[in-house]
N, C-alpha and C. Protein backbone atom coordinates (compact mmCIF):
# COMPACT_ATOMS: atom_id res chain seq x y z
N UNK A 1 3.16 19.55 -2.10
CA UNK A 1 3.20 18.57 -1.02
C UNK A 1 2.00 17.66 -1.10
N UNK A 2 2.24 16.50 -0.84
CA UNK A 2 1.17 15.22 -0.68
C UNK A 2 1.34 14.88 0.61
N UNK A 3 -0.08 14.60 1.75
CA UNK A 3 -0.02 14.08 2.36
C UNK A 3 -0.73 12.38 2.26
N UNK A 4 -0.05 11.60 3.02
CA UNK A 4 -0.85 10.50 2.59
C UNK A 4 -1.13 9.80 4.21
N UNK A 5 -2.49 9.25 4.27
CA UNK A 5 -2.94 8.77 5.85
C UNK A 5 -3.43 7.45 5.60
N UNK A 6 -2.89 6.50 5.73
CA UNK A 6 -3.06 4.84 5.63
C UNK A 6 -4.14 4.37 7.26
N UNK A 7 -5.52 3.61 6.55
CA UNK A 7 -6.11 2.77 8.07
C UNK A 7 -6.13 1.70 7.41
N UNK A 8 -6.97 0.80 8.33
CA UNK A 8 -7.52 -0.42 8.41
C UNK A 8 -6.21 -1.92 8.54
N UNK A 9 -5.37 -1.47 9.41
CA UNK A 9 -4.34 -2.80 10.04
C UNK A 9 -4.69 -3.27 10.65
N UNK A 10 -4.22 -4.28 11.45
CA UNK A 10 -4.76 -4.71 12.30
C UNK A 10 -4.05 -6.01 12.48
N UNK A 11 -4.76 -6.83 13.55
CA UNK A 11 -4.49 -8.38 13.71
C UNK A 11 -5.60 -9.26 13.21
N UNK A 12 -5.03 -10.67 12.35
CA UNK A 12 -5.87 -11.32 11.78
C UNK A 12 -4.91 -12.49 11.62
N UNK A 13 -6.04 -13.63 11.82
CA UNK A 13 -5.49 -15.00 11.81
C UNK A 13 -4.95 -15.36 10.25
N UNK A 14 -4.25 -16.20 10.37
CA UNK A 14 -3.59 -17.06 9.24
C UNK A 14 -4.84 -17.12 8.39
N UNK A 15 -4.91 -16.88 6.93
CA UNK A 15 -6.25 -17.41 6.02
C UNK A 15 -6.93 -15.93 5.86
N UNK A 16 -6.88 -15.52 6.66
CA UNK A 16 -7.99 -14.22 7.00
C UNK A 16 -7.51 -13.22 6.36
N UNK A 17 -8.56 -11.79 6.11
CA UNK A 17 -8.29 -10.82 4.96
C UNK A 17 -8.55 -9.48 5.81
N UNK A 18 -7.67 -8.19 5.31
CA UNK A 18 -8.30 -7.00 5.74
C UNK A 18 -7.89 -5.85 4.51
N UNK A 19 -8.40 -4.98 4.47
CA UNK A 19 -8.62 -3.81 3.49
C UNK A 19 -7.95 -2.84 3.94
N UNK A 20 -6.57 -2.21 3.63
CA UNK A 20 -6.00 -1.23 3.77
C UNK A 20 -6.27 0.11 2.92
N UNK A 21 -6.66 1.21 3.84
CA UNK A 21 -6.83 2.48 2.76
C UNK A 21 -5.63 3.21 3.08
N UNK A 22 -5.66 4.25 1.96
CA UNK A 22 -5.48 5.45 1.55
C UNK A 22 -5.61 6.49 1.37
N UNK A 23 -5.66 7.79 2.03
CA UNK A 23 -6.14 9.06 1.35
C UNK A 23 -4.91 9.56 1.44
N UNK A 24 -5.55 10.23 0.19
CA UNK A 24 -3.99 11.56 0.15
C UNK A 24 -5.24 12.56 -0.16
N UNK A 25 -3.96 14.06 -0.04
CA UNK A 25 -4.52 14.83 0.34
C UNK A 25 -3.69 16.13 -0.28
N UNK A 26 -3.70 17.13 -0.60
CA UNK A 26 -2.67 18.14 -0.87
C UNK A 26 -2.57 18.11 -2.49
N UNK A 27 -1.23 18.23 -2.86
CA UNK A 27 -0.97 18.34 -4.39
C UNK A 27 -1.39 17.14 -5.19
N UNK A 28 -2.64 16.86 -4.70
CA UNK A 28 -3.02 15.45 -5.69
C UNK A 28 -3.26 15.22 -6.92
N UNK A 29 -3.32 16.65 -7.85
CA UNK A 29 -3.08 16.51 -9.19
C UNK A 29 -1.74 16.19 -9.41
N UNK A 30 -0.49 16.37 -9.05
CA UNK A 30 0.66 16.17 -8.90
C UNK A 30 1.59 14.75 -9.27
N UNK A 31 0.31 14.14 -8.56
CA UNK A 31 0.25 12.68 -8.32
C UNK A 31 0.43 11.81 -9.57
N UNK A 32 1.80 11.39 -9.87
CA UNK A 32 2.25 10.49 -11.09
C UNK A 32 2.05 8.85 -10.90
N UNK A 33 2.13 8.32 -9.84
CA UNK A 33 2.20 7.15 -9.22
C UNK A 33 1.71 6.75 -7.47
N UNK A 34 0.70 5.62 -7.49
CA UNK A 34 0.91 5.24 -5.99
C UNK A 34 0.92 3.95 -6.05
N UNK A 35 1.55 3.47 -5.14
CA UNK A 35 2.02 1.84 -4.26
C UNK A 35 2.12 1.90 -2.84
N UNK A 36 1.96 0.36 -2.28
CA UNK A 36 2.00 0.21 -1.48
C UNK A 36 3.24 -0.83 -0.98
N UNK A 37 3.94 -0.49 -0.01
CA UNK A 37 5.40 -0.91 0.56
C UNK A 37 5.05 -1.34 1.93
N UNK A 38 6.13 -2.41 2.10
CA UNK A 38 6.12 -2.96 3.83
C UNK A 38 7.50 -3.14 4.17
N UNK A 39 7.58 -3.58 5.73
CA UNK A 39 8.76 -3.41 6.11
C UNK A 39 8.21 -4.29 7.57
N UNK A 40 9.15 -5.49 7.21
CA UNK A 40 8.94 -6.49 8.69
C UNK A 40 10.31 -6.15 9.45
N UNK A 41 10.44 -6.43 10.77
CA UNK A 41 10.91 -6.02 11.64
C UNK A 41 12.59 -6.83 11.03
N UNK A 42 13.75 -5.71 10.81
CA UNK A 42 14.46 -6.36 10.65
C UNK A 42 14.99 -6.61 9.54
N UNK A 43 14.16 -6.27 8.34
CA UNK A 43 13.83 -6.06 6.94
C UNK A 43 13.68 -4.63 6.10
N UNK A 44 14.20 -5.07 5.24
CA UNK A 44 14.32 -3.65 4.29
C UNK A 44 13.16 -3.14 3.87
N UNK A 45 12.94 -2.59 3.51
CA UNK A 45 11.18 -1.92 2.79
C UNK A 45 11.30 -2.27 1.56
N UNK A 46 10.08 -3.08 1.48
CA UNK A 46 9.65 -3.62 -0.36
C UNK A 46 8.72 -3.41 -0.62
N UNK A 47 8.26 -3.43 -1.98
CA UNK A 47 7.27 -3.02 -2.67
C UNK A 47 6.44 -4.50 -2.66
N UNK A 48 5.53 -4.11 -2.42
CA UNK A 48 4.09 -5.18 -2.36
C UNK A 48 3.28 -4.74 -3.21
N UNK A 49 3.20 -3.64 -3.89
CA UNK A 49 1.99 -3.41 -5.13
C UNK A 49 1.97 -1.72 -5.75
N UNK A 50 2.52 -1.92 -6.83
CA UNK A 50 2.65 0.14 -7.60
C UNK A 50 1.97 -0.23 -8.91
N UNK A 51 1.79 1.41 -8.91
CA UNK A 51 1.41 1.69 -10.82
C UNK A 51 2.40 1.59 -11.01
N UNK A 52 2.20 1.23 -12.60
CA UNK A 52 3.24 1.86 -13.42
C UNK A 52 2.92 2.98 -14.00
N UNK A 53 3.98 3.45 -14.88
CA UNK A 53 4.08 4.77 -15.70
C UNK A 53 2.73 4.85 -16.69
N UNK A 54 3.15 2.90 -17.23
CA UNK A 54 1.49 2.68 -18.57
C UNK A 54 0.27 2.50 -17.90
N UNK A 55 -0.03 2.37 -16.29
CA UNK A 55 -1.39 2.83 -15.67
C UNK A 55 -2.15 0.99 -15.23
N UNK A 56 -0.56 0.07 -15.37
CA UNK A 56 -1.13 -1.40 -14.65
C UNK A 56 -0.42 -0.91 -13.74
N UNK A 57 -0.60 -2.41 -12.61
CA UNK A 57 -0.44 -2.32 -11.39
C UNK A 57 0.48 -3.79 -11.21
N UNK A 58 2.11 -3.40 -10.81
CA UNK A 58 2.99 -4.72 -10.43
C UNK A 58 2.98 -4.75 -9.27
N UNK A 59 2.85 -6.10 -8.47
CA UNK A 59 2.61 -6.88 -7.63
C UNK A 59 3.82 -7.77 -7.46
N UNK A 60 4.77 -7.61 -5.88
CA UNK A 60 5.56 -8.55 -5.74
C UNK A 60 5.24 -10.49 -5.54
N UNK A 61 6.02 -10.84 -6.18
CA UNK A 61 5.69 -12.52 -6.86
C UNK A 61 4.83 -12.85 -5.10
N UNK A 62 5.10 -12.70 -3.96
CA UNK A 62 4.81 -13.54 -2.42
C UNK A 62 3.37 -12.99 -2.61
N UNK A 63 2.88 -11.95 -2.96
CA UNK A 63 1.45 -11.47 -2.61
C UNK A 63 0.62 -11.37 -3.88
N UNK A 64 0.93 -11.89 -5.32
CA UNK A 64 0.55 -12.33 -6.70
C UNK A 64 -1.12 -13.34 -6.12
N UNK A 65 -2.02 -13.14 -7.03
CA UNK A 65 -2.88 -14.11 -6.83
C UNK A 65 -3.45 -14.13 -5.01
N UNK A 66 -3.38 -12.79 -4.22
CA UNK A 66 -4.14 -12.47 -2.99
C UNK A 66 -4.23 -11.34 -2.30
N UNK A 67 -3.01 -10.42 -2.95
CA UNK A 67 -3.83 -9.06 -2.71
C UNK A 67 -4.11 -8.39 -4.31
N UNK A 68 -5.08 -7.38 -3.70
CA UNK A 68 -5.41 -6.42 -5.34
C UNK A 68 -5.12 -4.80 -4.41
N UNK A 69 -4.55 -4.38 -5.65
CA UNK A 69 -4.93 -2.98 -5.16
C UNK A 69 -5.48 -2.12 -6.08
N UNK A 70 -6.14 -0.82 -5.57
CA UNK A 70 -7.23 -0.56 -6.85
C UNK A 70 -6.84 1.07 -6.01
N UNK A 71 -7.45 1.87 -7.10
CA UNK A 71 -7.33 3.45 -6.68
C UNK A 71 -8.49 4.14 -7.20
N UNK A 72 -9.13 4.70 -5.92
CA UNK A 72 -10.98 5.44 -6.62
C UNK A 72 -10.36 7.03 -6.03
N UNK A 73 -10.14 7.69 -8.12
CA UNK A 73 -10.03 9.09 -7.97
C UNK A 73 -10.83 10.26 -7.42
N UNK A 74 -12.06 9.74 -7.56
CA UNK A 74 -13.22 10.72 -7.02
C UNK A 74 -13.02 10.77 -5.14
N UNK A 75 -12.76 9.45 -4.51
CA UNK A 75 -12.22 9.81 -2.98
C UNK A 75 -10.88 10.35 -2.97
N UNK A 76 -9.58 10.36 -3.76
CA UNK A 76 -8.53 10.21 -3.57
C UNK A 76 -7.80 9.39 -2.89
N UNK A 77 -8.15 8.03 -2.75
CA UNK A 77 -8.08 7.31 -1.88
C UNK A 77 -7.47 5.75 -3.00
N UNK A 78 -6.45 5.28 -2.37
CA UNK A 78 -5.65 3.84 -2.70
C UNK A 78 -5.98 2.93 -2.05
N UNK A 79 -6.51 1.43 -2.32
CA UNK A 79 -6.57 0.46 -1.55
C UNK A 79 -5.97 -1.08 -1.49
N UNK A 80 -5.96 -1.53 -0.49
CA UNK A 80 -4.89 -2.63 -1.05
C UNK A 80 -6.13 -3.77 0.04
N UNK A 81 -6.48 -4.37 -0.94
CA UNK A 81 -7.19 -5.81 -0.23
C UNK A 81 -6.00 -6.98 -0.42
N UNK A 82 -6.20 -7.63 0.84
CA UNK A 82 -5.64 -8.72 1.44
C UNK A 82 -6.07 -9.72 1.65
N UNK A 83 -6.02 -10.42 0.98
CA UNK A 83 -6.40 -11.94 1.15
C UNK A 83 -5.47 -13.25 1.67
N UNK A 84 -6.12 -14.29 2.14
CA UNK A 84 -5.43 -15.43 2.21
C UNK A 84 -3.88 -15.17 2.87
N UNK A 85 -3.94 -14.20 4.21
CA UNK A 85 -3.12 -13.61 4.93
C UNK A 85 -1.94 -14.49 5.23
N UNK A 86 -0.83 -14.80 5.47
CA UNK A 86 0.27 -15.42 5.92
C UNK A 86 0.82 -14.73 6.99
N UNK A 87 1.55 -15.91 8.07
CA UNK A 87 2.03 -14.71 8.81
C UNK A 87 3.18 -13.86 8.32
N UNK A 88 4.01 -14.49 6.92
CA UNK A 88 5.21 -13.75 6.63
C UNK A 88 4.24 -12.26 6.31
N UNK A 89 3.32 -12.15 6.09
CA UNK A 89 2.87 -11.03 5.33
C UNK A 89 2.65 -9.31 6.84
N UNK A 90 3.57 -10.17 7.81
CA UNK A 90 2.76 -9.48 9.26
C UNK A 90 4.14 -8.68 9.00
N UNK A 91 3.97 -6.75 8.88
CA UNK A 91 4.57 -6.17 8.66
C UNK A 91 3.70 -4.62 8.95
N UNK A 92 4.64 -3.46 8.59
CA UNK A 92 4.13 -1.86 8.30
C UNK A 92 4.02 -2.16 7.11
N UNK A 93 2.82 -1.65 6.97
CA UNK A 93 2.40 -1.75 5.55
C UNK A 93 2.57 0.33 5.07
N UNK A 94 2.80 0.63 4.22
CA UNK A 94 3.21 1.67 3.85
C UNK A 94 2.60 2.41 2.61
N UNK A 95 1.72 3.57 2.63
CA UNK A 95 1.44 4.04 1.22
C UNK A 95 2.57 5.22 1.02
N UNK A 96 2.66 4.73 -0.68
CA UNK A 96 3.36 5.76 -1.53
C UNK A 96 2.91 6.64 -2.50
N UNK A 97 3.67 7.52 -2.40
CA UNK A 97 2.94 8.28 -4.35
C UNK A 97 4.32 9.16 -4.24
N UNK A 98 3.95 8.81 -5.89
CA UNK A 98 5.63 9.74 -6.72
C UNK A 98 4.67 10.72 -7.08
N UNK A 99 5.22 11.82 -7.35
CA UNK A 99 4.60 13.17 -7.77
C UNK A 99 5.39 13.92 -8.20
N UNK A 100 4.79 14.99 -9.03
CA UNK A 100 5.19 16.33 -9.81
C UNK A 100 6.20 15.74 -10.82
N UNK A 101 7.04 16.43 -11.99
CA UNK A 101 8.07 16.76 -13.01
C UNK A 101 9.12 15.77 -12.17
N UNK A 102 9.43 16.26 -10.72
CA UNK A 102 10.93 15.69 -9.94
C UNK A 102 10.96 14.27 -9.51
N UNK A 103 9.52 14.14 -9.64
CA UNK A 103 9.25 12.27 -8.96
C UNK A 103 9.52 12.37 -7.64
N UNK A 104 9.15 13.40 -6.69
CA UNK A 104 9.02 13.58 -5.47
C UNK A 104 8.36 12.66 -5.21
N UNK A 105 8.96 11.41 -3.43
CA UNK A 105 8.48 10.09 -3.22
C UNK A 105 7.85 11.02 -1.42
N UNK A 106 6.15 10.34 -1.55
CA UNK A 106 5.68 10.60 -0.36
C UNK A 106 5.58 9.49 0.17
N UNK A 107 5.25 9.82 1.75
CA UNK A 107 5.00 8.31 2.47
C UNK A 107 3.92 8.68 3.88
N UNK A 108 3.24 7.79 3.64
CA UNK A 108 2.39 7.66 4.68
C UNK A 108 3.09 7.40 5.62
N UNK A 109 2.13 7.39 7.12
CA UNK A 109 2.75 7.21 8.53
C UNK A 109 3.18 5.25 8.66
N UNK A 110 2.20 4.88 7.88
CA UNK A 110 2.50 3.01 8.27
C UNK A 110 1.21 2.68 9.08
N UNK A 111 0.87 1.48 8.76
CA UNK A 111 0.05 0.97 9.56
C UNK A 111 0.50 -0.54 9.69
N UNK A 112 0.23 -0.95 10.68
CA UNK A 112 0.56 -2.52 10.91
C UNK A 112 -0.38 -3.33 11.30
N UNK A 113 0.17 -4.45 10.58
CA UNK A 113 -0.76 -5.84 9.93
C UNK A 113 0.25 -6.86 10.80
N UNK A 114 -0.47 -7.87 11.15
CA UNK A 114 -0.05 -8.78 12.44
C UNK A 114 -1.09 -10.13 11.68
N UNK A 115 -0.10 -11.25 11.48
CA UNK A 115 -0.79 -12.17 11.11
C UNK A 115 -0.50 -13.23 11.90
N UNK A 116 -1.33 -13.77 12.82
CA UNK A 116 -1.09 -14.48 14.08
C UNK A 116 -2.00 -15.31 14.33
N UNK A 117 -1.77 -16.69 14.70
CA UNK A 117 -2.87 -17.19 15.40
C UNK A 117 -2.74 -17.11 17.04
């Protein structure tokens, strides 16, 4: 089992940036893959930023060139910086990780990002 606990959402004006974490916790050697997924009200859940299998990181084309996401093994912890915020980008933002042999998919609780003036 992986648990995973997503902070740092929040509300932030049009232009403006915030830093979403990650910890997981549990079977974290296990851990084959993590990304981060959103889901605006009304909307299906998409991928906004994963490893791959070869150890880069794909990024959906709307958030290319303003968010990064990066992963520091020594915290166990995933992060997704946000830049140059839009309000389309105002959603649950969601951490993932595939794990073990079965590709067992975990999910954080969600945190939400509000891009508003």
């Amino acid at each position: 089992q992986v648990q995973l606990v997503e902070s740092g959402g929040g509300l932030v004006q049009p232009g403006g940036s915030l830093r979403l974490s990650c910890v997981a916790s549990g079977s974290i050697f296990s851990i084959n893959a993590m990304g981060w997924y959103r889901q605006a009200p009304g909307k299906q859940r998409e991928l906004v930023a994963g490893e791959t299998s070869g150890g880069n990181i794909n990024y959906a084309d709307s958030v290319k060139g303003r968010f990064t996401m990066s992963r520091d093994n020594a915290k166990n912890t995933v992060s997704l910086q946000m830049n140059s915020l839009k309000p389309e980008d105002t959603a649950v933002y969601y951490c993932n990780a595939d794990a073990n042999y079965y590709h067992d998919t975990y999910w954080g609780q969600g945190t939400q990002v509000t891009v508003s003036s």
